[in-house]
Each structure stands twice: as C-alpha cells, then as structure tokens.
C-alpha atoms as a PDB file:
ATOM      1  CA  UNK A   1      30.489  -4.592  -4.657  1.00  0.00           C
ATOM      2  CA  UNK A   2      29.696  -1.485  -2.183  1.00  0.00           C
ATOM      3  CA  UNK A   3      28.745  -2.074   1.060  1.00  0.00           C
ATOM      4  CA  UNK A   4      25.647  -1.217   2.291  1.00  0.00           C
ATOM      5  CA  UNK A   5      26.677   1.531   4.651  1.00  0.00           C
ATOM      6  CA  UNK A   6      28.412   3.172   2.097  1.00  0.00           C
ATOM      7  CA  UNK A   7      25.286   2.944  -0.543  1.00  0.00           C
ATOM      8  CA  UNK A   8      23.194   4.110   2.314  1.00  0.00           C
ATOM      9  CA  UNK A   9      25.617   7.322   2.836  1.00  0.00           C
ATOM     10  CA  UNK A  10      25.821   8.289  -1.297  1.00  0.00           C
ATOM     11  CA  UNK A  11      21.595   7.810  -1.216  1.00  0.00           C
ATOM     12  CA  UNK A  12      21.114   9.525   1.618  1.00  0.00           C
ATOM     13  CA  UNK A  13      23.542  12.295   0.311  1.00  0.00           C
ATOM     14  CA  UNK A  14      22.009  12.477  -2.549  1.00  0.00           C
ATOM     15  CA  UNK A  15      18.473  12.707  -0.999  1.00  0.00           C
ATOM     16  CA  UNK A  16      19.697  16.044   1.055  1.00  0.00           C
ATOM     17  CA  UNK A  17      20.994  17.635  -2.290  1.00  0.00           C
ATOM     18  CA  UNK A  18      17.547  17.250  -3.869  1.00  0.00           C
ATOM     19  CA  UNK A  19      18.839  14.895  -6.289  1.00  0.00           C
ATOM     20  CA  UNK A  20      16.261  12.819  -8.016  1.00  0.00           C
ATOM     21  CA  UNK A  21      18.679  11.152 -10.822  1.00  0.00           C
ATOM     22  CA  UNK A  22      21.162  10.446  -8.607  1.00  0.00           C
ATOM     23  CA  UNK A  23      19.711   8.495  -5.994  1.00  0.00           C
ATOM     24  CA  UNK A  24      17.907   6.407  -8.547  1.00  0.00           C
ATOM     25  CA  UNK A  25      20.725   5.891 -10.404  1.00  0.00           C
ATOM     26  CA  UNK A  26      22.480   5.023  -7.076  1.00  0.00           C
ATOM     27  CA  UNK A  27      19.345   2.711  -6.809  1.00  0.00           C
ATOM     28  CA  UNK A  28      19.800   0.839 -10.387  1.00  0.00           C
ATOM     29  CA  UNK A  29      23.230   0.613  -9.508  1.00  0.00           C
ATOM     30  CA  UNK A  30      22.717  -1.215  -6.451  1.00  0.00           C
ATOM     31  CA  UNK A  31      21.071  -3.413  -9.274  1.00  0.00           C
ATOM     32  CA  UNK A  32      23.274  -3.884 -11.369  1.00  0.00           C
ATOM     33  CA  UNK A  33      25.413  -5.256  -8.815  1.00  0.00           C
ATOM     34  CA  UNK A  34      23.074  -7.891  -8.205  1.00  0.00           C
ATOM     35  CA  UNK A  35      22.164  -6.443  -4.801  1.00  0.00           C
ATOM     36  CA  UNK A  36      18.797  -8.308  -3.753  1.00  0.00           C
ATOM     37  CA  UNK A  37      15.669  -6.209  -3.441  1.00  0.00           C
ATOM     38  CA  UNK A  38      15.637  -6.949   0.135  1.00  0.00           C
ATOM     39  CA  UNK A  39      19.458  -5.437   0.353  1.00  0.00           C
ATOM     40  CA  UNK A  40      18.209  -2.318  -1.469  1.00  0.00           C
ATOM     41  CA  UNK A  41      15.490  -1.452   0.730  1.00  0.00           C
ATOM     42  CA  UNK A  42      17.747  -1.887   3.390  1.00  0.00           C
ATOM     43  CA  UNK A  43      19.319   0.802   2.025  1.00  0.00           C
ATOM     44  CA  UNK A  44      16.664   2.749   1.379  1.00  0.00           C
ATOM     45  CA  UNK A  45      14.976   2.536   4.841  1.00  0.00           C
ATOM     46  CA  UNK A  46      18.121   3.110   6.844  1.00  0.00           C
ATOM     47  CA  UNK A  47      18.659   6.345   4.855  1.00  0.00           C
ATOM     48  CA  UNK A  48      15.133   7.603   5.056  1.00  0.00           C
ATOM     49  CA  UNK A  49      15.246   6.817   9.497  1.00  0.00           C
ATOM     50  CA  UNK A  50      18.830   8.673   9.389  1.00  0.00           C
ATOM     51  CA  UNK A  51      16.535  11.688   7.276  1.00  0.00           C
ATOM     52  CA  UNK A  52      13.984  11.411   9.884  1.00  0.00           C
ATOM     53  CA  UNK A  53      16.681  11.682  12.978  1.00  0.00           C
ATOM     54  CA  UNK A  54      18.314  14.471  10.966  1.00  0.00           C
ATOM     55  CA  UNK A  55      14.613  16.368  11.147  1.00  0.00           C
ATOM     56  CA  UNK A  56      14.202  15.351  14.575  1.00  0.00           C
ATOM     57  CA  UNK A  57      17.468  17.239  15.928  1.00  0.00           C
ATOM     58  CA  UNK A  58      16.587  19.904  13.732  1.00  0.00           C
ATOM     59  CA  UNK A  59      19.917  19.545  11.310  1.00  0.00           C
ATOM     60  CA  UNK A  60      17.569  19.238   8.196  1.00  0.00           C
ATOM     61  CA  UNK A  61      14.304  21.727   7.476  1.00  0.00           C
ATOM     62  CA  UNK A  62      11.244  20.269   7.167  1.00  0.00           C
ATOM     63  CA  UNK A  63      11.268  21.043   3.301  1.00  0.00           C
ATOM     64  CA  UNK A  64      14.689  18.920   2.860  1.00  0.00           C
ATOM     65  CA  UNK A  65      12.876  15.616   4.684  1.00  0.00           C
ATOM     66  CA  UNK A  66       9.476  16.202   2.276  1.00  0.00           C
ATOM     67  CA  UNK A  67      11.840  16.567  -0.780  1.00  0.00           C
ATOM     68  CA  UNK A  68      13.868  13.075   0.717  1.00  0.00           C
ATOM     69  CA  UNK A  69      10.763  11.644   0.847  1.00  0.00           C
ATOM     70  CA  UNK A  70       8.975  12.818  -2.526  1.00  0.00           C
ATOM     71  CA  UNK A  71      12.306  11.324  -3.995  1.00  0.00           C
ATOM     72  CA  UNK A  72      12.328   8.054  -2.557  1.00  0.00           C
ATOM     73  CA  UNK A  73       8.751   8.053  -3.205  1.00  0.00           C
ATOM     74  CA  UNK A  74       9.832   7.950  -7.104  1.00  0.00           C
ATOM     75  CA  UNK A  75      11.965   5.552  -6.309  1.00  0.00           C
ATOM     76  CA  UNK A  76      10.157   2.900  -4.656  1.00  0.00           C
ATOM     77  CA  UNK A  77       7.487   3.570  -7.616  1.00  0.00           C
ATOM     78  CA  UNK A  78       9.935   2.394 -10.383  1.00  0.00           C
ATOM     79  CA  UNK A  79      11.776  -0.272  -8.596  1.00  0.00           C
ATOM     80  CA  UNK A  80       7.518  -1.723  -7.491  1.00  0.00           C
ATOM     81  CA  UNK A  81       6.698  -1.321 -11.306  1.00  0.00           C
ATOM     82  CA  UNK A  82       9.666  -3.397 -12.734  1.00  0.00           C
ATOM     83  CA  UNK A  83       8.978  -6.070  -9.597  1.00  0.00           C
ATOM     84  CA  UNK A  84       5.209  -6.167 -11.393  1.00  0.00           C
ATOM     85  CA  UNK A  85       6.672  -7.464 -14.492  1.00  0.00           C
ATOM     86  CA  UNK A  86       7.022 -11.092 -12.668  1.00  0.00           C
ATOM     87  CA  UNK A  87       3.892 -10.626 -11.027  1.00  0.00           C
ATOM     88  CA  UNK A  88       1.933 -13.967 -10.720  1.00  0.00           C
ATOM     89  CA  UNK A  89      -0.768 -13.519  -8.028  1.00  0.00           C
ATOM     90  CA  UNK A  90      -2.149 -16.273  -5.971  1.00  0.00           C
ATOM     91  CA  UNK A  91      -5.443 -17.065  -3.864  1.00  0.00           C
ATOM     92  CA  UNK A  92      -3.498 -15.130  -0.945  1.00  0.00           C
ATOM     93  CA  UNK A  93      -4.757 -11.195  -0.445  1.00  0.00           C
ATOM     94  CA  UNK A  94      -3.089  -8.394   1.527  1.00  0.00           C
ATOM     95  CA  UNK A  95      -4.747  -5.103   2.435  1.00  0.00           C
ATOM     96  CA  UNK A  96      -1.414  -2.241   3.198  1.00  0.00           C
ATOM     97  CA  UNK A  97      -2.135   1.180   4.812  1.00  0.00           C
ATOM     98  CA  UNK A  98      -1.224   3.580   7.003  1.00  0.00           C
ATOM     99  CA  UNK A  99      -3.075   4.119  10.035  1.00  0.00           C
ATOM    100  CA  UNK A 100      -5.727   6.820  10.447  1.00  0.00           C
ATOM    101  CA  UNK A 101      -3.963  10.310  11.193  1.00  0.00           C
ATOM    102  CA  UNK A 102      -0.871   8.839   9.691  1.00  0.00           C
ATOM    103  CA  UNK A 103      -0.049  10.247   6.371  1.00  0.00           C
ATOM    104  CA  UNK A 104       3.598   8.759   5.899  1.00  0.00           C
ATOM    105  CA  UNK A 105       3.961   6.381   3.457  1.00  0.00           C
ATOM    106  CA  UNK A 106       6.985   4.860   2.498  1.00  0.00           C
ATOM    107  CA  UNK A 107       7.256   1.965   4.437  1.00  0.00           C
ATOM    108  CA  UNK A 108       3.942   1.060   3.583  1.00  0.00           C
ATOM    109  CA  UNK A 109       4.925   1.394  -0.198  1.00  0.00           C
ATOM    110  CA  UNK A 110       7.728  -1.318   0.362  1.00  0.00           C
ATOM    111  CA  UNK A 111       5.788  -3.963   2.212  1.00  0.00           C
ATOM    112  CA  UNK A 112       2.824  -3.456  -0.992  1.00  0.00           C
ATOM    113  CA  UNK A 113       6.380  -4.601  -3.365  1.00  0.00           C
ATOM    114  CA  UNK A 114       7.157  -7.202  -1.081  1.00  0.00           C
ATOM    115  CA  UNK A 115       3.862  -8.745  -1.080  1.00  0.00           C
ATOM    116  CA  UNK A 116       3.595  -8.037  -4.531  1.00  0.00           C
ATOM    117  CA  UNK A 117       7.461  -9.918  -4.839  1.00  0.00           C
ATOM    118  CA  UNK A 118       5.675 -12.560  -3.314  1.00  0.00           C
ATOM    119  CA  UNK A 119       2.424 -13.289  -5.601  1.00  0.00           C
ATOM    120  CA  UNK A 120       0.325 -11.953  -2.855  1.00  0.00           C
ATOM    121  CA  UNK A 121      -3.221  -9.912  -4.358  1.00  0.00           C
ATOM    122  CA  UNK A 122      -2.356  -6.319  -2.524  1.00  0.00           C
ATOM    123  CA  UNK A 123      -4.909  -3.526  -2.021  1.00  0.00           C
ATOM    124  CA  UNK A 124      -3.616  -0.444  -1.002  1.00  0.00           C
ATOM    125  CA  UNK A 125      -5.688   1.376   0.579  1.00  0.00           C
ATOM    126  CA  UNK A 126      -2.686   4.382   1.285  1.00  0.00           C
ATOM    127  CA  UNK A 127      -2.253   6.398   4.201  1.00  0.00           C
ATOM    128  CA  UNK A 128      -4.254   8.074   7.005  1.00  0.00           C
ATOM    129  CA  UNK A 129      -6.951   5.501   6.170  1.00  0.00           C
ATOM    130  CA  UNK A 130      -9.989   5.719   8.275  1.00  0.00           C
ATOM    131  CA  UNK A 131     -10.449   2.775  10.255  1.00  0.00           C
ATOM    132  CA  UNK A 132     -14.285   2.161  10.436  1.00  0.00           C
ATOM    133  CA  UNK A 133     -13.444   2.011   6.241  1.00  0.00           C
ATOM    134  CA  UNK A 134     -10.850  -0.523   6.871  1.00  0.00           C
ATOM    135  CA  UNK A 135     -12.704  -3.083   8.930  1.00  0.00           C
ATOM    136  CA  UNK A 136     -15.272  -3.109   6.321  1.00  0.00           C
ATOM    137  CA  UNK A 137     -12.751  -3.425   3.507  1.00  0.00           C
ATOM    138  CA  UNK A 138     -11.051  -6.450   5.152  1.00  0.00           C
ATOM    139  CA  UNK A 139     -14.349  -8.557   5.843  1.00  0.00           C
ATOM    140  CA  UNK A 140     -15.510  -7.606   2.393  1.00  0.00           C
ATOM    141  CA  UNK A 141     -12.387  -8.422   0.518  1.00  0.00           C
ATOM    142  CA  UNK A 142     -11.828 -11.541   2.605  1.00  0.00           C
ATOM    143  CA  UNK A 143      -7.916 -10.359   3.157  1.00  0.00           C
ATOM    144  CA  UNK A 144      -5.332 -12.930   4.521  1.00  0.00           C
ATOM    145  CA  UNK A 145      -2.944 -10.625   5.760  1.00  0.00           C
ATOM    146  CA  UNK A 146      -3.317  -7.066   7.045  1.00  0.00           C
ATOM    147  CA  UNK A 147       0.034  -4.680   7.338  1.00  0.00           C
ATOM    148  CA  UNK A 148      -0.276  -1.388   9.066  1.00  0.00           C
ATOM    149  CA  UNK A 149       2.302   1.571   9.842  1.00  0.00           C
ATOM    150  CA  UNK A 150       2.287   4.073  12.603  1.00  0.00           C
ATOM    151  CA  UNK A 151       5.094   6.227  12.483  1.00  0.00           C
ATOM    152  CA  UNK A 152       4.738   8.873  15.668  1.00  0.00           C
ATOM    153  CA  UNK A 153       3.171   8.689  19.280  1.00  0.00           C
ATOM    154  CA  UNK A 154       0.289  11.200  18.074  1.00  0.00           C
ATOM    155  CA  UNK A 155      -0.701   7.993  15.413  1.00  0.00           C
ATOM    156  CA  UNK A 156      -0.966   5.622  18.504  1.00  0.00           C
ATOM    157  CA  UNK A 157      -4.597   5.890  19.390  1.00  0.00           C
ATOM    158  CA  UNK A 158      -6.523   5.169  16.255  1.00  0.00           C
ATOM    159  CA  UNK A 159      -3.999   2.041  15.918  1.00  0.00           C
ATOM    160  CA  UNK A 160      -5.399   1.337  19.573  1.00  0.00           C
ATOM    161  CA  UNK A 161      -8.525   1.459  18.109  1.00  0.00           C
ATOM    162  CA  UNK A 162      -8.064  -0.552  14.928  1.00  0.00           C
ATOM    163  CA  UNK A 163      -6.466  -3.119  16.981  1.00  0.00           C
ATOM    164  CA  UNK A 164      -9.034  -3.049  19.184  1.00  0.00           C
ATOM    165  CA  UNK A 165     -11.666  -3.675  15.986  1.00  0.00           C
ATOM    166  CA  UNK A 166      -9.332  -6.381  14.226  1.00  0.00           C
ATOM    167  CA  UNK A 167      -9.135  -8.124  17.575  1.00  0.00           C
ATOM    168  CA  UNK A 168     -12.817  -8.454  17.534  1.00  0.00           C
ATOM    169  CA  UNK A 169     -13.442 -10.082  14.056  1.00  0.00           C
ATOM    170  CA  UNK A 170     -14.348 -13.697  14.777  1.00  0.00           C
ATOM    171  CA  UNK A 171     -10.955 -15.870  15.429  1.00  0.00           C
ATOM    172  CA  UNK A 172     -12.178 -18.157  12.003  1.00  0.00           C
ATOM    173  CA  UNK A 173     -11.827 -14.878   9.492  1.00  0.00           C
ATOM    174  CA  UNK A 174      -9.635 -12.687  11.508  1.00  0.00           C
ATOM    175  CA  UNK A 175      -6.377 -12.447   8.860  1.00  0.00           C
ATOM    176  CA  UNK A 176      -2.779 -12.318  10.106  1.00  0.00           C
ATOM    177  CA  UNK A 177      -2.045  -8.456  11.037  1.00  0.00           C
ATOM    178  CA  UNK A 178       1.416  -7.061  10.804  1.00  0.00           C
ATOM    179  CA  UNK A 179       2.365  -3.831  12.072  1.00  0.00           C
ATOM    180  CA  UNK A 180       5.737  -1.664  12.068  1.00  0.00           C
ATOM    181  CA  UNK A 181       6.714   2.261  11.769  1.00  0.00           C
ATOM    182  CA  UNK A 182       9.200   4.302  12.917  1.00  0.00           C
ATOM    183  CA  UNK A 183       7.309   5.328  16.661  1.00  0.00           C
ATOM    184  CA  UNK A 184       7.751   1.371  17.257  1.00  0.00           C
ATOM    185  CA  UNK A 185      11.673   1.311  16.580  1.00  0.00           C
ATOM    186  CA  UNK A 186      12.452   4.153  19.072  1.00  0.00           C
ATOM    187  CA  UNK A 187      10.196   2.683  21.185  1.00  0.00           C
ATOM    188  CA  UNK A 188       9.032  -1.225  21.611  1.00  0.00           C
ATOM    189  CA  UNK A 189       6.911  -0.584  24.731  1.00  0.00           C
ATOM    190  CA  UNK A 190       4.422   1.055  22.751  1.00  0.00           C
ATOM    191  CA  UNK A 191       3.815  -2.222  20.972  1.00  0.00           C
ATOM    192  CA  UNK A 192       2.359  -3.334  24.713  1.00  0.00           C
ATOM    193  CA  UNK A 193      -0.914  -1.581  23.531  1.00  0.00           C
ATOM    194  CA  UNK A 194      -1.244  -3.023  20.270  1.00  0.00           C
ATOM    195  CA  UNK A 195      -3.398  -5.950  18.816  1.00  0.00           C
ATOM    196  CA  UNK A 196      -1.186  -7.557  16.357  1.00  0.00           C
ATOM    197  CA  UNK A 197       0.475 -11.179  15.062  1.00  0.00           C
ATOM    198  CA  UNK A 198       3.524 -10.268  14.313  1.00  0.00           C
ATOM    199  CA  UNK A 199       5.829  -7.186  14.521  1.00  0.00           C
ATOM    200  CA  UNK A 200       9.231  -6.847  12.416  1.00  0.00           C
ATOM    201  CA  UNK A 201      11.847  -4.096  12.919  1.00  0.00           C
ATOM    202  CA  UNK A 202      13.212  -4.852   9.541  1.00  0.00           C
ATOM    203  CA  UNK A 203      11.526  -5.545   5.960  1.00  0.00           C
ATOM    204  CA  UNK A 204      14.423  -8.506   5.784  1.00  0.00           C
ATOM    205  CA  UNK A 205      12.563 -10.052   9.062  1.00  0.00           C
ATOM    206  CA  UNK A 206       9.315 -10.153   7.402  1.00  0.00           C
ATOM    207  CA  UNK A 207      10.476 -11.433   3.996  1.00  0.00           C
ATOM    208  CA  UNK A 208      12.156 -14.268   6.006  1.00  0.00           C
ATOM    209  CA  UNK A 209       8.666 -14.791   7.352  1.00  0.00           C
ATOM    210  CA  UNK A 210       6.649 -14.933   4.287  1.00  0.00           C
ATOM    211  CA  UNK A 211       9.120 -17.312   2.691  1.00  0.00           C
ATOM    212  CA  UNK A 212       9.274 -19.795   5.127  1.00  0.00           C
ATOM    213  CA  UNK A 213       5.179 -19.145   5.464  1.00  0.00           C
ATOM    214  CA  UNK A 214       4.228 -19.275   1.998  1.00  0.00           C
ATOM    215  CA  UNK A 215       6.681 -22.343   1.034  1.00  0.00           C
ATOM    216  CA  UNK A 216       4.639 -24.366   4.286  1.00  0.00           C
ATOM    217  CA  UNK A 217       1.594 -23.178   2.438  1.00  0.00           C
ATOM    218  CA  UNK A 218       2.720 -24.859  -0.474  1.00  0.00           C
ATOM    219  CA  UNK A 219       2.350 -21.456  -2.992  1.00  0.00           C
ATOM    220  CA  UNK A 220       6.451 -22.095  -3.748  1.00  0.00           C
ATOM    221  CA  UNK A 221       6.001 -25.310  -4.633  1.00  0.00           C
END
C-alpha cells in the first residue's frame, strides 16, 4: 500500500499537469487499496493546501490552481455519488456552505460527503451564500448542525456577522455550528472572533467527532 505522502505527491502532480484521468484514477486507486474515505481526503486536501501555497508564492498561475481545483471538483463529485449509494438518512439535518464573499468550495464539498457518509439529511446551500438567506434557511429547515468555510482574511467579516446572527438564535434551537477553511489553518487567532461549537483542522478530527456523537445519540445503534 502507498503512503499517503506519496499519493498526495502523484495527485498533486497530476493536478499541475491538467490531468483529469489521472488523478481520478490515482483516486480509485487509493480505493482499491482499501484506503478509507477519510485517508483519501486526506490526500486530497493536503494536495489542494500545497496548490494553494504554490499560488500564494507565485510558483503556479492562477489558471493552474482553477484547473487543480475544477479537477478535484470532479473528483469529489464521483467519489460523493458512489458514497450516496449507501445513503440511509436519519432525523439528523445539516445545512453546508461557504460563507458570503467566499466562493471556494471544496472543502465544503467534502464535509456535504461526510455528513452524507454519516446518514445525516444535507442541504447545500454552496458557496458565497448570503447570510440574511442562511439564518432563515436554518430556522426554517430546523437544521441540527451548521458547517461553514472561510478560506481568506477578506471572507472574515461576513463570518463575523453570521456568527454574530447564529449566536443570537435562542440557545433551545440554535444547532451545533462547525467552521474550518484554509484562513483558519495559517492562522488560529482569527478563530478569536468567531461564534462557533467546534473548529477542526482536519476532516479526520471531525469524523472522529460525529462518530463518537452520533453512536451517544444512539443513530449507530
């Protein structure tokens, strides 16, 4: 079985050389190996952050991250739509987004599989999501949990604002509000600002939080 780092180096290569097949067949590889979902997006979001340092030095263009992206983007859309096979959903309801001004997506797109992986009702609302619309969708929909991503410092004050908003809904109906994104791993002070329950640096953290969460709940058993 490869190692992580050196799937993470062949995707990421791949990625840079505009190739769609072979970072998905990279991808079903990983598979095949009976590498667990969690491993692969591992994979996928340490290659995509190394993309996004890449573009922030200036060794990539802009047009080599948006074609990284638009291929991982393809990617994360067939790995979600074989996870949906298995999909059982339960009384539990998540709204994903990304924050108003905020029009990356990809994180988002994993978290929406791994509630998804875990029977959770997900409505995904997609990114730069205005957040008067939002607040309304949550206390309409009655959500459970709420996961947000805010990936630069320019994205900061409308999650200021949201979290100022979700912070307000009454303590009874308020759901459990997750937030991550890039700006956050460069920078955990940031986070000082926020309104939020929990924050994970890694999609493995929060998997190991709605397992051990949804077996108390009893929705494992």
């Amino acid at each position: 079985m490869q190692s992580k780092e050196t799937l993470k180096a062949a995707y990421q290569k791949a990625l840079l050389s505009g190739q769609t097949k072979e970072a998905y067949a990279i991808i079903q590889g990983a598979f095949e190996e009976e590498r667990s979902l969690i491993d692969v997006y591992t994979v996928i979001a340490d290659a995509m952050y190394g993309i996004g340092d890449l573009w922030e030095t200036n060794e990539i263009s802009i047009a080599q991250e948006h074609a990284a992206t638009a291929i991982t983007q393809f990617v994360l859309t067939q790995i979600s739509a074989q996870s949906m096979q298995h999909f059982n959903p339960s009384s539990k309801k998540a709204a994903v987004f990304s924050i108003e001004s905020n029009t990356h997506y990809l994180g988002i797109q994993m978290i929406k599989n791994l509630f998804n992986v875990h029977n959770i009702l997900t409505y995904d609302f997609g990114p730069n999501v205005p957040n008067k619309d939002i607040v309304e969708q949550i206390s309409a929909l009655d959500i459970d949990y709420v996961a947000y991503s805010v990936t630069m410092a320019s994205h900061l004050e409308k999650a200021i604002d949201l979290s100022e908003q979700l912070e307000e809904i009454d303590v009874v109906d308020r759901p459990i509000i997750f937030v991550g994104g890039f700006v956050f791993r460069n920078n955990e002070q940031l986070l000082e600002d926020i309104y939020y329950d929990y924050y994970f640096e890694s999609i493995s953290q929060m998997s190991d939080w709605l397992n051990n969460d949804q077996t108390k709940s009893g929705i494992f058993n």
